[in-house]
C-alpha atoms as a PDB file:
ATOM      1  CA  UNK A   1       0.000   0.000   0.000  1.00  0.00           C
ATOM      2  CA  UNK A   2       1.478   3.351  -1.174  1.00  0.00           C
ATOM      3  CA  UNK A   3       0.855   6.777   0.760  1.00  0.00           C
ATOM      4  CA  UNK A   4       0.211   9.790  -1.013  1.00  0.00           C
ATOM      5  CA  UNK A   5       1.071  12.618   0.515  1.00  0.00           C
ATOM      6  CA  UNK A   6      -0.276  15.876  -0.559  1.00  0.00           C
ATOM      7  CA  UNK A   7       1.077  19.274  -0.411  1.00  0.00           C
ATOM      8  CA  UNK A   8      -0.746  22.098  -1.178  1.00  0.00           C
ATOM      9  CA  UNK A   9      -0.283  25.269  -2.548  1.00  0.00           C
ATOM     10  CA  UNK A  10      -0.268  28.629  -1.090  1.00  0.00           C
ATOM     11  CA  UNK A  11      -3.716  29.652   0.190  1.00  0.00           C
ATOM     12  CA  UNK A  12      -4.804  26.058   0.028  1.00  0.00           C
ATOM     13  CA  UNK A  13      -5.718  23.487   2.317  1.00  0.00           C
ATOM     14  CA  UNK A  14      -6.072  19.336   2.673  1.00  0.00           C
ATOM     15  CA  UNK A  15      -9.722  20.108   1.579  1.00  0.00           C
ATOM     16  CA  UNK A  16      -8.741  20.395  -1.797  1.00  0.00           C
ATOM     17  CA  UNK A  17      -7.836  16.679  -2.251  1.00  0.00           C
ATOM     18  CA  UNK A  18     -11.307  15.299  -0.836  1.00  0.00           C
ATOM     19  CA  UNK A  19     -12.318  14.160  -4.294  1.00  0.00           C
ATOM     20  CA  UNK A  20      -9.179  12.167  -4.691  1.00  0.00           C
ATOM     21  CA  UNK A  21      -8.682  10.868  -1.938  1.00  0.00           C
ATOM     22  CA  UNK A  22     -11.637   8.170  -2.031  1.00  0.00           C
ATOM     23  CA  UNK A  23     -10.432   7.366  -5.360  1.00  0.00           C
ATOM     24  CA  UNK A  24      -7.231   6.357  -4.036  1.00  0.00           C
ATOM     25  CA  UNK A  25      -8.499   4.491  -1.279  1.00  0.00           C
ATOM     26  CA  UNK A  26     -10.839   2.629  -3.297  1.00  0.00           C
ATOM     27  CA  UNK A  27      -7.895   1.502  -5.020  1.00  0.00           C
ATOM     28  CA  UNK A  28      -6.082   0.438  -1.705  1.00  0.00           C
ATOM     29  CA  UNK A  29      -3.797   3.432  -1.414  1.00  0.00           C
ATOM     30  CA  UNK A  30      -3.075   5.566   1.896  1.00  0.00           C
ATOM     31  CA  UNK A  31      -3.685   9.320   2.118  1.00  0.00           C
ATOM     32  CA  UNK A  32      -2.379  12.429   4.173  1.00  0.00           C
ATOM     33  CA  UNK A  33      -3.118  15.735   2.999  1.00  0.00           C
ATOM     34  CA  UNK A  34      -2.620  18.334   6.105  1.00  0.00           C
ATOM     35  CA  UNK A  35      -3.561  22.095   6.310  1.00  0.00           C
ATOM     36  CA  UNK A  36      -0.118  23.591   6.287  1.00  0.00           C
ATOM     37  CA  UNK A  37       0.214  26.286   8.858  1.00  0.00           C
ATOM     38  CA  UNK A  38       0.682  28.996   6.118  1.00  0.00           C
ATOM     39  CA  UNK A  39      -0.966  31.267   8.008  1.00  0.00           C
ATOM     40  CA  UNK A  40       1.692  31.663  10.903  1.00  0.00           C
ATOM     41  CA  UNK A  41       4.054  34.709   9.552  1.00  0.00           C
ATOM     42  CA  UNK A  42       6.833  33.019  12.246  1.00  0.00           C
ATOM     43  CA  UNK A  43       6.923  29.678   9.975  1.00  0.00           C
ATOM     44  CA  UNK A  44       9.066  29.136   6.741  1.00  0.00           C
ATOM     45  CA  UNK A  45       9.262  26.103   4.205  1.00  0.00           C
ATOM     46  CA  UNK A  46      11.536  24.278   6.604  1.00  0.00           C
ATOM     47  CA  UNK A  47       8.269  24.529   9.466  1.00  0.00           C
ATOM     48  CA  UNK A  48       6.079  23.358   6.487  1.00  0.00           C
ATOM     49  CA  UNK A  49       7.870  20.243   5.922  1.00  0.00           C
ATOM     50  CA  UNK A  50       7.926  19.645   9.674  1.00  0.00           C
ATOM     51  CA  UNK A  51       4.255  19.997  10.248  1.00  0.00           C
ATOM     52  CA  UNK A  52       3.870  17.250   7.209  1.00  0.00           C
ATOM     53  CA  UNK A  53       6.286  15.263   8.811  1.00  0.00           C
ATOM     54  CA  UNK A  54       4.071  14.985  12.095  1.00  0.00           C
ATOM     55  CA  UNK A  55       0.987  14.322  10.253  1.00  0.00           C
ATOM     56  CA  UNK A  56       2.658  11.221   8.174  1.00  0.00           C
ATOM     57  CA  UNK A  57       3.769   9.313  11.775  1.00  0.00           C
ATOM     58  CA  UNK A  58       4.957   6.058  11.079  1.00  0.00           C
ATOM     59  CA  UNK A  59       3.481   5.677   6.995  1.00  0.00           C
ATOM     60  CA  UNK A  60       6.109   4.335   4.679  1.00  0.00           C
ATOM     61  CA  UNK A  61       6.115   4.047   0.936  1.00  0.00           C
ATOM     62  CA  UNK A  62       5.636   7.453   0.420  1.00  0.00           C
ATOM     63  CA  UNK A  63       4.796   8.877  -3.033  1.00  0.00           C
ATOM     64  CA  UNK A  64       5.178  13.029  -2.128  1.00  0.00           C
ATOM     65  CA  UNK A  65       2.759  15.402  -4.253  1.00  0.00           C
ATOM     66  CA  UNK A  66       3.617  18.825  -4.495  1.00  0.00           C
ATOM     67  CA  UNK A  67       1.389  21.698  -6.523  1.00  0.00           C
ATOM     68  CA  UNK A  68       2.092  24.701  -7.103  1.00  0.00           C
ATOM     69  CA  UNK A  69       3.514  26.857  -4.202  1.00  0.00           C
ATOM     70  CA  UNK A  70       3.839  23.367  -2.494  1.00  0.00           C
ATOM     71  CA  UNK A  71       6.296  22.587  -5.160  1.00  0.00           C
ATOM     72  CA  UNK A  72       8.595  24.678  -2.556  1.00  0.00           C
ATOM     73  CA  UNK A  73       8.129  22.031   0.345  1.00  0.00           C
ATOM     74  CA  UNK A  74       7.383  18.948  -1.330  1.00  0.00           C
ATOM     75  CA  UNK A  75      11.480  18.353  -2.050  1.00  0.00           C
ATOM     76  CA  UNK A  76      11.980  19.202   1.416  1.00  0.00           C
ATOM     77  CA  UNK A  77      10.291  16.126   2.892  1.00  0.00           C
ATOM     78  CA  UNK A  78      12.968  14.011   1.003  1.00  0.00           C
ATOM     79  CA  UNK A  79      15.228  14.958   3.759  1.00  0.00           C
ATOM     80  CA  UNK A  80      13.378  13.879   6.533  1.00  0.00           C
ATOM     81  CA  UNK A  81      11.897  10.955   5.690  1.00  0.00           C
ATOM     82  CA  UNK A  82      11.690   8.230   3.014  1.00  0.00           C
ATOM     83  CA  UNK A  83      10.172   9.167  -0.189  1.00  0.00           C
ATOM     84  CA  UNK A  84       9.815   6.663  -2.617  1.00  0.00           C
ATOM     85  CA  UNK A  85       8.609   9.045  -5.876  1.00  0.00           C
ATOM     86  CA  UNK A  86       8.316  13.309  -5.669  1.00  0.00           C
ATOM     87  CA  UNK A  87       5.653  14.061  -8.358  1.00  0.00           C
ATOM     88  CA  UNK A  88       5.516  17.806  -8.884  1.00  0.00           C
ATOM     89  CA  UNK A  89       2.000  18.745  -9.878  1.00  0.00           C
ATOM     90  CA  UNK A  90       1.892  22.077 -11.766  1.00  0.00           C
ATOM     91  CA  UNK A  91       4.270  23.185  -9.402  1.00  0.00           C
ATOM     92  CA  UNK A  92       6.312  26.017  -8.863  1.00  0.00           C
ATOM     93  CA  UNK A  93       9.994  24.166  -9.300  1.00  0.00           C
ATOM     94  CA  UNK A  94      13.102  25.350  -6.561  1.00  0.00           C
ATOM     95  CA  UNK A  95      16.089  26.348  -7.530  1.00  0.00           C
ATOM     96  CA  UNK A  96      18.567  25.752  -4.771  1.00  0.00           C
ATOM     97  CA  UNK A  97      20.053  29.177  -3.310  1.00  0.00           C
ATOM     98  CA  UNK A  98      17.186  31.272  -5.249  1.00  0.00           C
ATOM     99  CA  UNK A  99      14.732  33.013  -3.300  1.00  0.00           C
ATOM    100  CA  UNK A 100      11.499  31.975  -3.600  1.00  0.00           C
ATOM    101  CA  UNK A 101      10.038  35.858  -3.587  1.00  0.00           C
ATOM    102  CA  UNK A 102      11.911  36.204  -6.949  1.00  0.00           C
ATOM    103  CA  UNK A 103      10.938  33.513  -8.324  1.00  0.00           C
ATOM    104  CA  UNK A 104       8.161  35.062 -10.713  1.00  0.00           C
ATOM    105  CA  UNK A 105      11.023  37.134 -12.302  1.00  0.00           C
ATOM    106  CA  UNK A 106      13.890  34.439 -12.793  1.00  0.00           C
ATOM    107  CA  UNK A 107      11.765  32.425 -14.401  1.00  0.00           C
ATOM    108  CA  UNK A 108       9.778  34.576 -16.744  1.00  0.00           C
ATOM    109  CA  UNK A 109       6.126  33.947 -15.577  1.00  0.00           C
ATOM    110  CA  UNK A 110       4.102  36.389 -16.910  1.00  0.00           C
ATOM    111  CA  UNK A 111       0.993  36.473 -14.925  1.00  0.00           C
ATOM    112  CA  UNK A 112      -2.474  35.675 -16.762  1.00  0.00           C
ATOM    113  CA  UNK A 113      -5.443  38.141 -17.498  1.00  0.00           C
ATOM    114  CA  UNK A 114      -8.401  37.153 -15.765  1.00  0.00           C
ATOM    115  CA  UNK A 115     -10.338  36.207 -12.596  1.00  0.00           C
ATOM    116  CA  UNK A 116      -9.512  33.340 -10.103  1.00  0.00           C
ATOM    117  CA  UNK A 117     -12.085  31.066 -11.792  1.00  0.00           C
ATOM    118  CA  UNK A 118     -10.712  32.296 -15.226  1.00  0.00           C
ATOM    119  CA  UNK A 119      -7.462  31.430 -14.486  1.00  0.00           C
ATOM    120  CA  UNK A 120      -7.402  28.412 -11.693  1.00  0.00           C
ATOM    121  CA  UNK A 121     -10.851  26.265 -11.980  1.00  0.00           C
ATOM    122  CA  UNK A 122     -12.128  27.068 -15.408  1.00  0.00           C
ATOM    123  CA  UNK A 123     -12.545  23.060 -16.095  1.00  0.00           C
ATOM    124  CA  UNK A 124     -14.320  22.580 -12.289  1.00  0.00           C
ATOM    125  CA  UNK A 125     -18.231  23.031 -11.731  1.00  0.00           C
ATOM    126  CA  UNK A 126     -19.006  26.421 -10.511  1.00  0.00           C
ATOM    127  CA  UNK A 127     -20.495  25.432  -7.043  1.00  0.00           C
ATOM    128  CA  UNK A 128     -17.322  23.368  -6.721  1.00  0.00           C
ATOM    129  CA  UNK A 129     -15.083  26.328  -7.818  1.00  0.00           C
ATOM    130  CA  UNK A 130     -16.797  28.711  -5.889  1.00  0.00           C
ATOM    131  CA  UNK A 131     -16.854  26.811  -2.478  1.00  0.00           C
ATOM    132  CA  UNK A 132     -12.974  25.823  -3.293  1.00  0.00           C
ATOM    133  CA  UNK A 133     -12.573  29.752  -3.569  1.00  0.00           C
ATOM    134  CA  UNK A 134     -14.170  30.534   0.118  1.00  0.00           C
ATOM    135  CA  UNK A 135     -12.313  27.880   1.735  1.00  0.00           C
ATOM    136  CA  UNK A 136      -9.031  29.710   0.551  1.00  0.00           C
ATOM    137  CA  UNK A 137      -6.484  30.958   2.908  1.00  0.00           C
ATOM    138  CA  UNK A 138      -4.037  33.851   3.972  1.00  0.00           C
ATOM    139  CA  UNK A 139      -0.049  32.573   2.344  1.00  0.00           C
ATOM    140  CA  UNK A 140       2.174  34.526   5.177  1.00  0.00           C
ATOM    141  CA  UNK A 141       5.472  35.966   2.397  1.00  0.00           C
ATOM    142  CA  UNK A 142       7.951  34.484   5.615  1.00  0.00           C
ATOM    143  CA  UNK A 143       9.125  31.609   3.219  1.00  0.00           C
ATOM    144  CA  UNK A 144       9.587  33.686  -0.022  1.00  0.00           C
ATOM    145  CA  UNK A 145      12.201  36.223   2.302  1.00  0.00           C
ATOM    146  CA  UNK A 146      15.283  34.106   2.204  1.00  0.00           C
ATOM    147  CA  UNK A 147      16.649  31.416  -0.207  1.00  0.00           C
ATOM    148  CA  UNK A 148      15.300  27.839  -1.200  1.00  0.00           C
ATOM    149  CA  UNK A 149      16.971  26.096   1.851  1.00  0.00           C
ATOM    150  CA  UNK A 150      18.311  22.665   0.200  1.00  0.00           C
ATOM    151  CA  UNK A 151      21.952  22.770  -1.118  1.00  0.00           C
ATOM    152  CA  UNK A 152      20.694  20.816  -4.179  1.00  0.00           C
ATOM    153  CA  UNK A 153      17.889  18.645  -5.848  1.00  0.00           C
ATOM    154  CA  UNK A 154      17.213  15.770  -3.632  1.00  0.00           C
ATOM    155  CA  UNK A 155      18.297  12.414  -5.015  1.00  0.00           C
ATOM    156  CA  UNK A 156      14.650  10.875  -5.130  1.00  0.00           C
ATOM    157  CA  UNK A 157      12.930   9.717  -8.213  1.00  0.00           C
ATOM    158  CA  UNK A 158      10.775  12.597  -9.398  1.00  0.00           C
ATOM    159  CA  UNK A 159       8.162  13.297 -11.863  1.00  0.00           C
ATOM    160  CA  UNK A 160       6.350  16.501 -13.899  1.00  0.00           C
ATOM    161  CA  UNK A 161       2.665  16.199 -14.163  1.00  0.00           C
ATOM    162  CA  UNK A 162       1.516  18.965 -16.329  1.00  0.00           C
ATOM    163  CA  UNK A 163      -2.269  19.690 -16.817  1.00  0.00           C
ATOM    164  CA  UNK A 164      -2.335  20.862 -20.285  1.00  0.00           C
ATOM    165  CA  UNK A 165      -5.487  23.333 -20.210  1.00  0.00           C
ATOM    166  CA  UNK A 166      -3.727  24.755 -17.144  1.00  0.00           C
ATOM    167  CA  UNK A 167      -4.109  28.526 -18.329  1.00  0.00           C
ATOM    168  CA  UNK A 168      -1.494  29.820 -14.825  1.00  0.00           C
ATOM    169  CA  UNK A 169       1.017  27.543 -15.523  1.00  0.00           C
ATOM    170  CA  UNK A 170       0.667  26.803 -19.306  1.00  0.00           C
ATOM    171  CA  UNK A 171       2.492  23.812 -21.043  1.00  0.00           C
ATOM    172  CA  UNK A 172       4.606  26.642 -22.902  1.00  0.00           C
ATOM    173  CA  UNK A 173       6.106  27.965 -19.799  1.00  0.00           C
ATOM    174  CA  UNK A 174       6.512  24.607 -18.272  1.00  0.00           C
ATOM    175  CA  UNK A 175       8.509  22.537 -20.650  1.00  0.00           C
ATOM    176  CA  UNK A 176      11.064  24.140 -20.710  1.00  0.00           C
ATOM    177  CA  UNK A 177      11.546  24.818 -17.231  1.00  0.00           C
ATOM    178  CA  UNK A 178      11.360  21.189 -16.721  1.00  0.00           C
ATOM    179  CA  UNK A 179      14.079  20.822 -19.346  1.00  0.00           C
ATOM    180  CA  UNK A 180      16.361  23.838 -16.867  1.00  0.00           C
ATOM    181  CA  UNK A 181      15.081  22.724 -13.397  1.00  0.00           C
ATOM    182  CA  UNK A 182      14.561  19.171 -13.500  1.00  0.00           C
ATOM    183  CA  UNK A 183      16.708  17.807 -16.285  1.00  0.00           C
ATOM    184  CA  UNK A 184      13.518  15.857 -17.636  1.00  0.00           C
ATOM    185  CA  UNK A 185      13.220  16.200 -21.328  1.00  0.00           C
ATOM    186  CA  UNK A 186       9.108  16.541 -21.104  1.00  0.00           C
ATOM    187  CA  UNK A 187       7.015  16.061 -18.408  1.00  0.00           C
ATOM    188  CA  UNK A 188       4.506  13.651 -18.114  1.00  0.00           C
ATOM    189  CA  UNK A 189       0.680  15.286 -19.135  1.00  0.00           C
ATOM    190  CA  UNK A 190      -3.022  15.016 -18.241  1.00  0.00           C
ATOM    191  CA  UNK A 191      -5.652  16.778 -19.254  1.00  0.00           C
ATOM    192  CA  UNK A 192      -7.075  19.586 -16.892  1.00  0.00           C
ATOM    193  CA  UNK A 193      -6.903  22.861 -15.150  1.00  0.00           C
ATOM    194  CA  UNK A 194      -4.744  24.226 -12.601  1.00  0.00           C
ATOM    195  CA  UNK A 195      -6.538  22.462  -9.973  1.00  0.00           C
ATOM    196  CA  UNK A 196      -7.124  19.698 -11.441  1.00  0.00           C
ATOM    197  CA  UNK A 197      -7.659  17.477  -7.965  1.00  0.00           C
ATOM    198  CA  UNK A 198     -11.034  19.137  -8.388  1.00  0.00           C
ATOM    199  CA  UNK A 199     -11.662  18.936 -12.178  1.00  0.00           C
ATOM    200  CA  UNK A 200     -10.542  15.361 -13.009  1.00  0.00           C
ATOM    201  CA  UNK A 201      -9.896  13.684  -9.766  1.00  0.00           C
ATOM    202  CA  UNK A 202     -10.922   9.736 -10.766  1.00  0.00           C
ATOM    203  CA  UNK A 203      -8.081  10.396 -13.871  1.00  0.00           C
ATOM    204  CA  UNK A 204      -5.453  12.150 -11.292  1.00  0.00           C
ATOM    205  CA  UNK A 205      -5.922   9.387  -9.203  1.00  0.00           C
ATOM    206  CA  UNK A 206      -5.172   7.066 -11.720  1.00  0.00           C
ATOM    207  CA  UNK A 207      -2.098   8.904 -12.835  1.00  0.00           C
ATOM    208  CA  UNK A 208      -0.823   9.165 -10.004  1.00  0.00           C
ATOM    209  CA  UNK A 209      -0.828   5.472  -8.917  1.00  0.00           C
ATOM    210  CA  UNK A 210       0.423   4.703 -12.763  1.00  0.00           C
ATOM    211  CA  UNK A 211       3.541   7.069 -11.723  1.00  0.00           C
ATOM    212  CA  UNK A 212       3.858   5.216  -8.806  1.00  0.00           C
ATOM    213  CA  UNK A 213       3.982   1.675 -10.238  1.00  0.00           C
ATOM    214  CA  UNK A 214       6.634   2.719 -12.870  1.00  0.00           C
ATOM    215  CA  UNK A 215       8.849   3.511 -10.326  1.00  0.00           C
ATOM    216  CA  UNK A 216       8.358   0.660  -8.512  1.00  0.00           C
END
């Protein structure tokens, strides 16, 4: 039985995974997904990683899912305990000794015209989108004020799974920082929105457990 571990992304919470988690579990597979305490302007990436840490206990076979601003933590848990497969999910990707704040600006994002839906849950049912949109939360800046705090890219497996109708993070942007960040040629694709956990969770379920058996 594999663990999935989700970790969300800035102004998110576990909530966000309550569609994929049964699918999982249906399928025999463990689940954490925590509310990070990204709230708490005294906490940084390193706290983040922590907190998971606590909420994992004694799991093994860990298969670590980071999206978006959680793409800062998610490599962080490879230091603390054993991680079997890091799957990056429309994720912001680290650079080791690069602040996180400048992050938008090293890498060239130019940010998208539009409205939260517009841009983040075009693909997910409007009752759905709105209620993800009142659940959101406050993203303190503490982590984003000093650099990325690993020395280097752990040494875990680690995947790219790109939603290609993600209109934030487009495949055009992506690819090829992949190709810089990662050293993967193309990342692997589904189809989707940004937060796709709530547009297409039965086939990010799936994926995610076909990532998991290919590194197995």
């Amino acid at each position: 039985m594999t663990t999935f571990v989700f970790i969300h992304g800035g102004g998110g919470s576990g909530w966000e995974y309550h569609l994929v988690e049964p699918e999982l579990r249906r399928r025999g597979h463990d689940v954490v997904a925590p509310d990070m305490p990204t709230e708490d302007d005294a906490l940084d990436f390193e706290d983040y990683a922590d907190a998971v840490v606590a909420e994992i206990g004694d799991r093994r076979d860990l298969v670590v899912v980071g999206h978006s601003f959680g793409g800062f933590t998610a490599p962080l848990m490879c230091e603390r305990v054993p991680v079997r497969l890091l799957v990056m999910l429309s994720a912001m990707i680290p650079k080791p000794g690069e602040n996180p704040g400048d992050w938008w600006a090293k890498t060239g994002h130019v940010w998208p015209e539009g409205d939260d839906i517009a841009m983040f849950l075009h693909d997910v049912p409007r009752d759905l989108a709105e209620e993800a949109l009142r659940r959101g939360r406050d993203q303190s800046g503490t982590p984003t004020s000093k650099p990325w705090p690993l020395a280097k890219w752990p040494d875990v497996p680690t995947r790219y799974l790109m939603p290609r109708d993600d209109r934030f993070f487009t495949p055009e942007f992506i690819r090829p920082l992949v190709r810089e960040r990662l050293g993967i040629t193309e990342p692997d694709e589904m189809g989707g929105s940004h937060c796709v956990y709530l547009s297409r969770p039965v086939e990010l379920a799936e994926k995610l457990i076909a990532l998991s058996e290919a590194e197995s």
